[in-house]
Protein backbone atom coordinates (compact mmCIF):
# COMPACT_ATOMS: atom_id res chain seq x y z
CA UNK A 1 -136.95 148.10 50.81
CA UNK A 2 -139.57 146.09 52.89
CA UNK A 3 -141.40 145.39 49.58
CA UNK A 4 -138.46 144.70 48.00
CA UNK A 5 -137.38 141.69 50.48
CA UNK A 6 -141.20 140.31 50.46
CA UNK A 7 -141.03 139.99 46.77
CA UNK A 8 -137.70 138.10 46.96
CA UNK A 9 -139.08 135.82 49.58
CA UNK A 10 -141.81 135.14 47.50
CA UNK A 11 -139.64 134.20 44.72
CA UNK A 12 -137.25 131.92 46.51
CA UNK A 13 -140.04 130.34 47.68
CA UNK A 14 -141.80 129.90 44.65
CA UNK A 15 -139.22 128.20 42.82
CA UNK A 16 -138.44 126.01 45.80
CA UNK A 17 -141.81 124.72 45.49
CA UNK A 18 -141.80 124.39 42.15
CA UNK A 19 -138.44 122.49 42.11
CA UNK A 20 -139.90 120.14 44.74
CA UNK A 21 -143.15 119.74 42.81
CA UNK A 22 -141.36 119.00 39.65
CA UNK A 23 -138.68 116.77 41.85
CA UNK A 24 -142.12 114.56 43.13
CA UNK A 25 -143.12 114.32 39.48
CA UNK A 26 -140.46 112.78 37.95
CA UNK A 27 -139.47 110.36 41.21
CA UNK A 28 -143.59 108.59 40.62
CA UNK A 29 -143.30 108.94 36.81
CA UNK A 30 -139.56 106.86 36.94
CA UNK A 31 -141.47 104.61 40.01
CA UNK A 32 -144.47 104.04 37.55
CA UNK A 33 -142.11 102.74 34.91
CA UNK A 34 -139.92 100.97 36.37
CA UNK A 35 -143.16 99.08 38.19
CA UNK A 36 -144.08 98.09 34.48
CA UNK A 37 -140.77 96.92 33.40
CA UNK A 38 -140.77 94.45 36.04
CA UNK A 39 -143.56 92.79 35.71
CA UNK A 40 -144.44 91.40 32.05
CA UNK A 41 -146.67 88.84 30.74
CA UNK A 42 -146.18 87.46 27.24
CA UNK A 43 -148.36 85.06 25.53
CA UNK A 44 -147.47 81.38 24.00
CA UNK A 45 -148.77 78.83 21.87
CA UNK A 46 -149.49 75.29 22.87
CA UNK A 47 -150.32 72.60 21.49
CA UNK A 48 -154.26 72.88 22.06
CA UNK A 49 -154.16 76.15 22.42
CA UNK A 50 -152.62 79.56 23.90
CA UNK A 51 -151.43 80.03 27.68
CA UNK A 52 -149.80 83.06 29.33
CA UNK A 53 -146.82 84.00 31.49
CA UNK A 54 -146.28 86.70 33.79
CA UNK A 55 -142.46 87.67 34.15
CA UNK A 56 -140.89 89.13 37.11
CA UNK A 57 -137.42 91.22 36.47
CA UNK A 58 -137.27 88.42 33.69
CA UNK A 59 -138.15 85.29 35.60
CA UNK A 60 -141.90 83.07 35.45
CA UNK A 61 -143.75 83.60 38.81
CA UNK A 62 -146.83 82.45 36.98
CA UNK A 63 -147.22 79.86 33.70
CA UNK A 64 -151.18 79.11 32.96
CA UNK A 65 -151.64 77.22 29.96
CA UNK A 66 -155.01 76.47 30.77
CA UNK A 67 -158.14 79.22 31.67
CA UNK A 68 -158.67 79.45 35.41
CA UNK A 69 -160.91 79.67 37.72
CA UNK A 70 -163.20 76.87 35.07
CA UNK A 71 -164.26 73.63 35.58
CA UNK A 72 -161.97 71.23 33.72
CA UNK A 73 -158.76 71.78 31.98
CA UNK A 74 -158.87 74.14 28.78
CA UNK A 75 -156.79 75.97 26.77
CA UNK A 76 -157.42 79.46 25.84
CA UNK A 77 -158.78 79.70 22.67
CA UNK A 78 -156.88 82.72 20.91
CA UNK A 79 -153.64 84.56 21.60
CA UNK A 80 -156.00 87.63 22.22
CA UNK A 81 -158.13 85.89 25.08
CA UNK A 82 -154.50 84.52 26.71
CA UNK A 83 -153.47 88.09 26.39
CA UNK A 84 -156.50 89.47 28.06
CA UNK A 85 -156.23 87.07 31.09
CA UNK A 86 -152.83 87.77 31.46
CA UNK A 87 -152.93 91.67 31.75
CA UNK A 88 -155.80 91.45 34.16
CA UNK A 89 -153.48 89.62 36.38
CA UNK A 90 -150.82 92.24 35.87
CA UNK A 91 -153.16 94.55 36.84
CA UNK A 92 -153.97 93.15 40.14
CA UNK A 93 -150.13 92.54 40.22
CA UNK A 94 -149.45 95.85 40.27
CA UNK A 95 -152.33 97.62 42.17
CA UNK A 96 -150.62 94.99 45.03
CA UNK A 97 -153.96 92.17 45.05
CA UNK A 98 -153.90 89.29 44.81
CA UNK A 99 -153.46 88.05 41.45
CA UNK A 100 -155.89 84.97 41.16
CA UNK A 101 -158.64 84.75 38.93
CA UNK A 102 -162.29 83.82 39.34
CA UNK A 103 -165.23 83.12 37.00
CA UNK A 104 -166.61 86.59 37.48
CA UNK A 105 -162.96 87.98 35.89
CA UNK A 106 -163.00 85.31 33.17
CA UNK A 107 -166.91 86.22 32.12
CA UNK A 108 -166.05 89.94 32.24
CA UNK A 109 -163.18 89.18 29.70
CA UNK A 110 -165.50 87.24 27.78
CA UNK A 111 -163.06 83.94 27.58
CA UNK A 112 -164.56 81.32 25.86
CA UNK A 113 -164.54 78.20 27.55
């Protein structure tokens, strides 16, 4: 009978773990998405070039139509290198840094400037 109850115990127990584990999971998998949906960048054409924006919940927080953290005023070169720029920033965004650039980021992205 003793056995009987342990066994039970150990069952109840194990599935209220599991329920909680599983409960966790979901709550930072819904958190993670949602995080991503409300920040967005999306990439434009100029008229020298390509800039970026960065959206929040729909709205421009940032517009860069030029590459930062450079010496004079320049346009990115390619959609891709706008696109690049712009997710690194998302990035930072959303590991909660700030989001500026410097050369060191632009280098490591290989922007041509």
């Amino acid at each position: 009978m003793m056995k009987m109850m342990r066994m039970t115990k150990r069952l109840i127990l194990g599935s209220i773990t599991f329920i909680v584990l599983i409960t966790r999971a979901w709550n930072f998998y819904a958190l993670q998405s949602e995080n991503e949906e409300i920040f967005k960048a999306i990439t434009f054409k100029t008229e020298t070039g390509w800039g970026y924006c960065i959206l929040h919940k729909g709205k421009i927080i940032i517009q860069q139509d030029q590459i930062p953290a450079i010496q004079g005023v320049k346009p990115f070169k390619s959609k891709l290198e706008a696109n690049k720029t712009a997710n690194l920033v998302l990035e930072k965004i959303r590991a909660n840094k700030v989001p500026t650039l410097t050369l060191e980021d632009i280098n490591k992205l290989e922007i041509t400037y």
